[in-house]
Protein backbone atom coordinates (compact mmCIF):
# COMPACT_ATOMS: atom_id res chain seq x y z
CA UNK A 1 0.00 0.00 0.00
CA UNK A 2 1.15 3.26 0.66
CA UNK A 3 5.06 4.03 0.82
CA UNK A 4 5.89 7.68 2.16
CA UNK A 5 9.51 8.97 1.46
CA UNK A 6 10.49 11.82 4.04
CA UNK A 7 13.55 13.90 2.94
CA UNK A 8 15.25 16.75 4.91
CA UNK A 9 18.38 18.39 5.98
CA UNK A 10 20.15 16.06 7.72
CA UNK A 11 20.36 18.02 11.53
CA UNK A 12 16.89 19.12 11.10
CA UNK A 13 15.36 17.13 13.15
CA UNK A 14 16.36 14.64 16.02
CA UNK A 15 16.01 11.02 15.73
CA UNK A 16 13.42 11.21 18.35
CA UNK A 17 11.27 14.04 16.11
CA UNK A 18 11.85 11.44 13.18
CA UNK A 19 10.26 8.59 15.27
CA UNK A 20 6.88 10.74 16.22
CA UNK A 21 7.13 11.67 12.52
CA UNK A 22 6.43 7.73 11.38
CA UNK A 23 4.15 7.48 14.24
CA UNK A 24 2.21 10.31 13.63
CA UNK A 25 2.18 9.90 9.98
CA UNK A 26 1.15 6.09 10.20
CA UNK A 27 -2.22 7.04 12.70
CA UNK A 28 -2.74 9.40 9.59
CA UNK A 29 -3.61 7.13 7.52
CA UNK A 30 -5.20 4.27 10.25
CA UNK A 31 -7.54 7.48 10.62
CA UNK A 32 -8.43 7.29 7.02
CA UNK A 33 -8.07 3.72 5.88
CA UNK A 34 -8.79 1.56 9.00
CA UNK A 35 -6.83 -0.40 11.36
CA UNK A 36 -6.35 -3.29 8.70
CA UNK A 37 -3.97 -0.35 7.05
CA UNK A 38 -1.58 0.06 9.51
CA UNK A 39 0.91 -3.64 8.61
CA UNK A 40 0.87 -2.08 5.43
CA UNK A 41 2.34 1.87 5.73
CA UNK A 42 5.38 2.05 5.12
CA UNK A 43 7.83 4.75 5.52
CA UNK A 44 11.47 6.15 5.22
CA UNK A 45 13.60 9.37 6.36
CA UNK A 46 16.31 9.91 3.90
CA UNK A 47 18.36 12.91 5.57
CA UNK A 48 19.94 14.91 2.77
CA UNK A 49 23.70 16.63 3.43
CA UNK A 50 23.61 20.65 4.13
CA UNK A 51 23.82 22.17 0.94
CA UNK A 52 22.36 19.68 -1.28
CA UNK A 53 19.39 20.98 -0.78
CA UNK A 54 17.55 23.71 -2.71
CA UNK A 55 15.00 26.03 -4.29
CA UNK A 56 14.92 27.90 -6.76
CA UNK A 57 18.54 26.98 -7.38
CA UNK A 58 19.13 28.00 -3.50
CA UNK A 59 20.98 25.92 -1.59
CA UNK A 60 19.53 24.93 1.88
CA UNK A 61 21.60 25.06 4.35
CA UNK A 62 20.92 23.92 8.15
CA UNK A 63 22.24 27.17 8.98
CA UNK A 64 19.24 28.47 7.12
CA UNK A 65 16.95 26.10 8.46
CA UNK A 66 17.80 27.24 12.29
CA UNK A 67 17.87 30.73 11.65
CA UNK A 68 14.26 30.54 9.89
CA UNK A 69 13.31 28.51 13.09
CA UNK A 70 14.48 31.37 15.47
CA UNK A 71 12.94 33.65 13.70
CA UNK A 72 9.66 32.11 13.33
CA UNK A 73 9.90 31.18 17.33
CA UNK A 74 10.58 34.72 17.88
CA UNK A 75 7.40 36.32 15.81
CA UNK A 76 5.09 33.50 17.55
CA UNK A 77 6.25 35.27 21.19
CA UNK A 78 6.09 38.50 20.07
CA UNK A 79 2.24 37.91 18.84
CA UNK A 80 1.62 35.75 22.08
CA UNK A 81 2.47 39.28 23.87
């Protein structure tokens, strides 16, 4: 059945993010498809080397990455204020 790839940055997230990732992504589709779906998900995290990323013919850097993620977490308090 269904076979989701998951690429990233490798550093982007931890191993421990990656594992709620599968979980969460397999009770995805048991919500959909029924329990009899579950055996039949499968799933992999390829982590892709800083750099070798990109968009637009922008590389993607985990530099980047953290610095968009500070600055997002800082917007988010400054609206919670």
């Amino acid at each position: 059945m269904p076979f989701i790839n998951i690429q990233h940055l490798a550093g982007a997230f931890t191993s421990e993010q990656q594992r709620a990732l599968i979980a969460d992504i397999t009770e995805a589709f048991v919500r959909q498809g029924g329990e009899g779906i579950r055996p039949a998900v499968h799933m992999s995290i390829t982590e892709i080397r800083s750099g070798l990323w990109s968009s637009g013919g922008h590389p993607l850097t985990i530099e980047e990455v953290q610095a968009r993620r500070a600055k997002r977490a800082a917007e988010e308090a400054e609206r919670a204020t």
